[in-house]
N, C-alpha and C. Protein backbone atom coordinates (compact mmCIF):
# COMPACT_ATOMS: atom_id res chain seq x y z
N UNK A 1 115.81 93.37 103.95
CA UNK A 1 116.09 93.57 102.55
C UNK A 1 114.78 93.55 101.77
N UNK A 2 114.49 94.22 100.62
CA UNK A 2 113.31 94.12 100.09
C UNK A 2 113.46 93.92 98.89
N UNK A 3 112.56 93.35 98.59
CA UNK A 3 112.21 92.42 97.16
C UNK A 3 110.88 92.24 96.76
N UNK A 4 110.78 92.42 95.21
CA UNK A 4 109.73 91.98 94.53
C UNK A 4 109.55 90.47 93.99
N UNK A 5 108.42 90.39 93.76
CA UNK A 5 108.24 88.92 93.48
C UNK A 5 106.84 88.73 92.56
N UNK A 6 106.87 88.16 91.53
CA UNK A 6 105.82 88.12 90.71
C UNK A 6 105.31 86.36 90.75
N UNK A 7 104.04 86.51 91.30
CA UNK A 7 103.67 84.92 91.98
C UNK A 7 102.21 84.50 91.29
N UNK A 8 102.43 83.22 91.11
CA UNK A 8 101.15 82.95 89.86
C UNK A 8 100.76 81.74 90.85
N UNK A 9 99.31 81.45 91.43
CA UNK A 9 98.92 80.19 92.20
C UNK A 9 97.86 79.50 91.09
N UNK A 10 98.17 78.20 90.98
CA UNK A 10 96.98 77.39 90.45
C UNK A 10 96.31 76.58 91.16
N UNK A 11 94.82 76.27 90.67
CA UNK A 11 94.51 75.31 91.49
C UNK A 11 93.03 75.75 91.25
N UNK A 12 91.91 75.10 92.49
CA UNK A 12 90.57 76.27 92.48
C UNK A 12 91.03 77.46 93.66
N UNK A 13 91.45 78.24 92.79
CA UNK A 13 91.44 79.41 93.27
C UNK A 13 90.12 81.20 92.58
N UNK A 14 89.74 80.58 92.32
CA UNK A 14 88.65 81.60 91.41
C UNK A 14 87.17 81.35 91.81
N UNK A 15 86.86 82.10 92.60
CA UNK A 15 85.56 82.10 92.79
C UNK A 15 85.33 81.38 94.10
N UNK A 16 86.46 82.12 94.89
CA UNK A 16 86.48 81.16 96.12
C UNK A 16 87.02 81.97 97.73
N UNK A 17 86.98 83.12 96.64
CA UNK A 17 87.26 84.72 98.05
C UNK A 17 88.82 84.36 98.19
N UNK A 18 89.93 83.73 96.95
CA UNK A 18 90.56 83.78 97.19
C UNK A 18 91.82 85.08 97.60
N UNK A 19 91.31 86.24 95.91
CA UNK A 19 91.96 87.59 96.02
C UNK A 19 91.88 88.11 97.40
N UNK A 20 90.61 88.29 97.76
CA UNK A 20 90.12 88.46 99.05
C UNK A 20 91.19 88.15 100.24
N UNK A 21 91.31 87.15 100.37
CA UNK A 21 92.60 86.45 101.27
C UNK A 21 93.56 86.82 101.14
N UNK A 22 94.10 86.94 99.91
CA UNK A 22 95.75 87.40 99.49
C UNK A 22 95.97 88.77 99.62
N UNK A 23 94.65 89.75 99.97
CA UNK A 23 94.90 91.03 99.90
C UNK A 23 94.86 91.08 101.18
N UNK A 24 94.19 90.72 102.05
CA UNK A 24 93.80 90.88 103.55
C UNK A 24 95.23 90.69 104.20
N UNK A 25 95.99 89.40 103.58
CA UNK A 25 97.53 88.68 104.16
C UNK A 25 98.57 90.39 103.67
N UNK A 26 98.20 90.26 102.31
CA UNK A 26 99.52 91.62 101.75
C UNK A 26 99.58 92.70 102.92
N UNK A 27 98.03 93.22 102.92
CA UNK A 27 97.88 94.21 103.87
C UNK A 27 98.43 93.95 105.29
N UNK A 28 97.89 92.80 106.07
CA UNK A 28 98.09 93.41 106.75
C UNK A 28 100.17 92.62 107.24
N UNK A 29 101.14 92.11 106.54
CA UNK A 29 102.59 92.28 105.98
C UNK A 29 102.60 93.60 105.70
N UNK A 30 101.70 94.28 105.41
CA UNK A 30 102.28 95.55 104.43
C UNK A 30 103.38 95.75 102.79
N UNK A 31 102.70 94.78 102.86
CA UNK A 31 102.98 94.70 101.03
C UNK A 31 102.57 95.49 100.11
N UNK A 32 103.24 95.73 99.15
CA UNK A 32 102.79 96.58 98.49
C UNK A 32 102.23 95.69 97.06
N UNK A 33 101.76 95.78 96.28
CA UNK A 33 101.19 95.38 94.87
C UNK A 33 100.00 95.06 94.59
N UNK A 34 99.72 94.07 93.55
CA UNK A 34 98.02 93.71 93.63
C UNK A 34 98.21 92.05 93.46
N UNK A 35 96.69 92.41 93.73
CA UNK A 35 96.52 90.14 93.20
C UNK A 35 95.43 90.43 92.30
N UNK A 36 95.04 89.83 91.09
CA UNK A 36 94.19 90.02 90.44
C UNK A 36 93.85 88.43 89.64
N UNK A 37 92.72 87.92 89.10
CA UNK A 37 92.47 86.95 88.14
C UNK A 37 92.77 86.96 87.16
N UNK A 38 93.27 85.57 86.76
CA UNK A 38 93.91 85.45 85.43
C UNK A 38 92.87 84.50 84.41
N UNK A 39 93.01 84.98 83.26
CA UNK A 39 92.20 84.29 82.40
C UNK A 39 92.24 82.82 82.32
N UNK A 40 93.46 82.03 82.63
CA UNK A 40 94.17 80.79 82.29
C UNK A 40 93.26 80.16 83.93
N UNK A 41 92.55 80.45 84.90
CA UNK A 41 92.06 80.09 86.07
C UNK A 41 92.98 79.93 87.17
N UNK A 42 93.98 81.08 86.86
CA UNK A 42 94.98 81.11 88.02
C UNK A 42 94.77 82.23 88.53
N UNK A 43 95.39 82.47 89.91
CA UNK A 43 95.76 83.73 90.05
C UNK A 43 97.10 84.19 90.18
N UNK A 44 97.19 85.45 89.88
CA UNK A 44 98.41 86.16 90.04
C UNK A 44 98.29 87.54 91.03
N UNK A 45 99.78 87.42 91.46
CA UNK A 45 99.47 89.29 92.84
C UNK A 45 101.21 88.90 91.83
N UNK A 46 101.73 90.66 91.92
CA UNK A 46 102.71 91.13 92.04
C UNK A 46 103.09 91.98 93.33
N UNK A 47 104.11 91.88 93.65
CA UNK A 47 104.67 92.07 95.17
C UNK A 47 105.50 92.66 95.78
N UNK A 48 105.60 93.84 96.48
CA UNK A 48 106.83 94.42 96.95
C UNK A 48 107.03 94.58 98.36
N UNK A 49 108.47 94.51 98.93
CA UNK A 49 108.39 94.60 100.80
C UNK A 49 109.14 93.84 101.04
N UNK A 50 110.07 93.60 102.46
CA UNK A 50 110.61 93.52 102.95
C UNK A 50 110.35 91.02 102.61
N UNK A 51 111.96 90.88 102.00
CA UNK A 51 111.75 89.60 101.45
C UNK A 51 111.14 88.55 102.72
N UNK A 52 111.23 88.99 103.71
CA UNK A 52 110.80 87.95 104.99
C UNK A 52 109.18 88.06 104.87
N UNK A 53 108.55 89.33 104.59
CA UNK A 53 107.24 89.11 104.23
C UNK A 53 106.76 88.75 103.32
N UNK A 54 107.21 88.54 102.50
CA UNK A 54 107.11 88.35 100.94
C UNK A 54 106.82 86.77 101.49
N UNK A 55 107.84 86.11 101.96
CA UNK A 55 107.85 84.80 101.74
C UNK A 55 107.32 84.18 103.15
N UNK A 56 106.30 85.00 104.11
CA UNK A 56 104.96 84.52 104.84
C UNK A 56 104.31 84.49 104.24
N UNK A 57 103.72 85.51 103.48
CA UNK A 57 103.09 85.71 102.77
C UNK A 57 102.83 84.81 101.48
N UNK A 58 103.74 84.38 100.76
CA UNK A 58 103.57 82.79 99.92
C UNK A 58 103.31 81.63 100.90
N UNK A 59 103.79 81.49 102.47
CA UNK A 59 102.84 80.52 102.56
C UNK A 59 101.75 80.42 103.22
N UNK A 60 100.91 82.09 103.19
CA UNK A 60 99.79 82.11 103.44
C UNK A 60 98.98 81.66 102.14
N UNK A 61 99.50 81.82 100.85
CA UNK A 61 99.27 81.69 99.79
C UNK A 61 98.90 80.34 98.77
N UNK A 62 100.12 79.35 100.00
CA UNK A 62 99.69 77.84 99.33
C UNK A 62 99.00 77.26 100.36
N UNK A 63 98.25 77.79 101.51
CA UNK A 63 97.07 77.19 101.95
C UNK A 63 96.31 78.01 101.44
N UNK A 64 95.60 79.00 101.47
CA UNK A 64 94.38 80.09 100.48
C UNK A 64 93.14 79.74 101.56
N UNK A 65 92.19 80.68 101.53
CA UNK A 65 90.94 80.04 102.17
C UNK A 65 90.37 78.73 101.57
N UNK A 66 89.63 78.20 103.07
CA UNK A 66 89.54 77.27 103.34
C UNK A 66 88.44 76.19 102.01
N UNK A 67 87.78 77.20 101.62
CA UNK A 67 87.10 76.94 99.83
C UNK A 67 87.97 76.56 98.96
N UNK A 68 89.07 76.94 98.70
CA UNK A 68 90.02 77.16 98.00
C UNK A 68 90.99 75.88 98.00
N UNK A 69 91.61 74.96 96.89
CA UNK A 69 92.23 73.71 96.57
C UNK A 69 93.68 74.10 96.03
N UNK A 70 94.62 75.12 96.32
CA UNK A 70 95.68 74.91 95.68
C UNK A 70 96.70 74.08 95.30
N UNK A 71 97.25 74.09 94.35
CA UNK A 71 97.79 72.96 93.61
C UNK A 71 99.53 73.36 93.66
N UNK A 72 99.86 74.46 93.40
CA UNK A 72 100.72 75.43 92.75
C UNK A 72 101.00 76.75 93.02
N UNK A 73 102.72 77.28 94.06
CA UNK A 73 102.45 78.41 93.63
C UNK A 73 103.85 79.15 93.04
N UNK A 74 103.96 79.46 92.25
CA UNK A 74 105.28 79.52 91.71
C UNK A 74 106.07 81.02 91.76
N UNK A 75 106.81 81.21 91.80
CA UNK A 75 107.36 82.45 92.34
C UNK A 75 108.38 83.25 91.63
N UNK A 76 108.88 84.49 90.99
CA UNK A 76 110.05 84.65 90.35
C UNK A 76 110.43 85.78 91.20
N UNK A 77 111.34 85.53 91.68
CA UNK A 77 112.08 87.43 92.50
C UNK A 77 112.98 88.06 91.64
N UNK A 78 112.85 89.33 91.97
CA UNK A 78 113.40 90.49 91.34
C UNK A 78 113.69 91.62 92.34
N UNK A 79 114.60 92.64 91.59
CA UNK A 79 114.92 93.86 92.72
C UNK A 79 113.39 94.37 92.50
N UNK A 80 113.40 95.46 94.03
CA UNK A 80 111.98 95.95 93.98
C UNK A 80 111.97 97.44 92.84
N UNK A 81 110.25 97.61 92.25
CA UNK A 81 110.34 98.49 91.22
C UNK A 81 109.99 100.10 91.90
N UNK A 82 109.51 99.85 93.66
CA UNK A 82 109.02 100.89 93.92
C UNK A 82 108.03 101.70 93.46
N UNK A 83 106.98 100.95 92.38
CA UNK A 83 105.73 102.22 91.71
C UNK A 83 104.46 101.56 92.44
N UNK A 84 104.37 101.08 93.51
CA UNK A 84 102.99 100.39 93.90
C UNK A 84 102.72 101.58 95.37
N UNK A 85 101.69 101.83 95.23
CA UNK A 85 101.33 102.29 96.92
C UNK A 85 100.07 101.39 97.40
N UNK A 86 100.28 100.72 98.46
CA UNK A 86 99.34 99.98 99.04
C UNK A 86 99.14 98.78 98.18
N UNK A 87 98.12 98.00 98.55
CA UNK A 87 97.98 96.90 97.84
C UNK A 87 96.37 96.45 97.94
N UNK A 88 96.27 96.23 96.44
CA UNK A 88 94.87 96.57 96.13
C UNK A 88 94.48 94.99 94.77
N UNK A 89 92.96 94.93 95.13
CA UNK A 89 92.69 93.78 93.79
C UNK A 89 92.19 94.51 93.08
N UNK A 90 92.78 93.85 91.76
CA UNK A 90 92.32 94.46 90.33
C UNK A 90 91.45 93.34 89.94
């Protein structure tokens, strides 16, 4: 079944090759969306694909590389929107 999911992690995640990680995990799930930095020192990826990857994929997400201290990762699902190809950092 596939599902989107819009996922916000806090913690030190910025400046820590975290996007890096979360795109390497999307890819290679084959996820579709992005992860990008948030002004507030979080990050956020939006997410599309099959819900069993979706949710390896969050808990590749609350360990993060090994630099990286997450605190938080919070999750909202939704039906999928289908406009993403591949998955890329912004």
């Amino acid at each position: 079944m596939e599902a989107h999911a819009m996922i916000s992690v806090s913690g030190l995640v910025q400046g820590v090759g975290y996007r890096w990680f979360a795109c390497k995990h999307a890819q290679s799930l084959g996820l579709s969306g992005f992860v990008q930095n948030e002004y507030n020192d979080t990050v956020s990826a939006e997410v599309e694909g099959e819900k069993s990857a979706i949710e390896e994929f969050i808990v590749h997400l609350k360990t993060g590389p090994r630099s990286a201290h997450v605190h938080a990762v919070d999750v909202e699902w939704s039906e999928p929107t289908h406009v993403f190809t591949g998955f890329r950092i912004r």
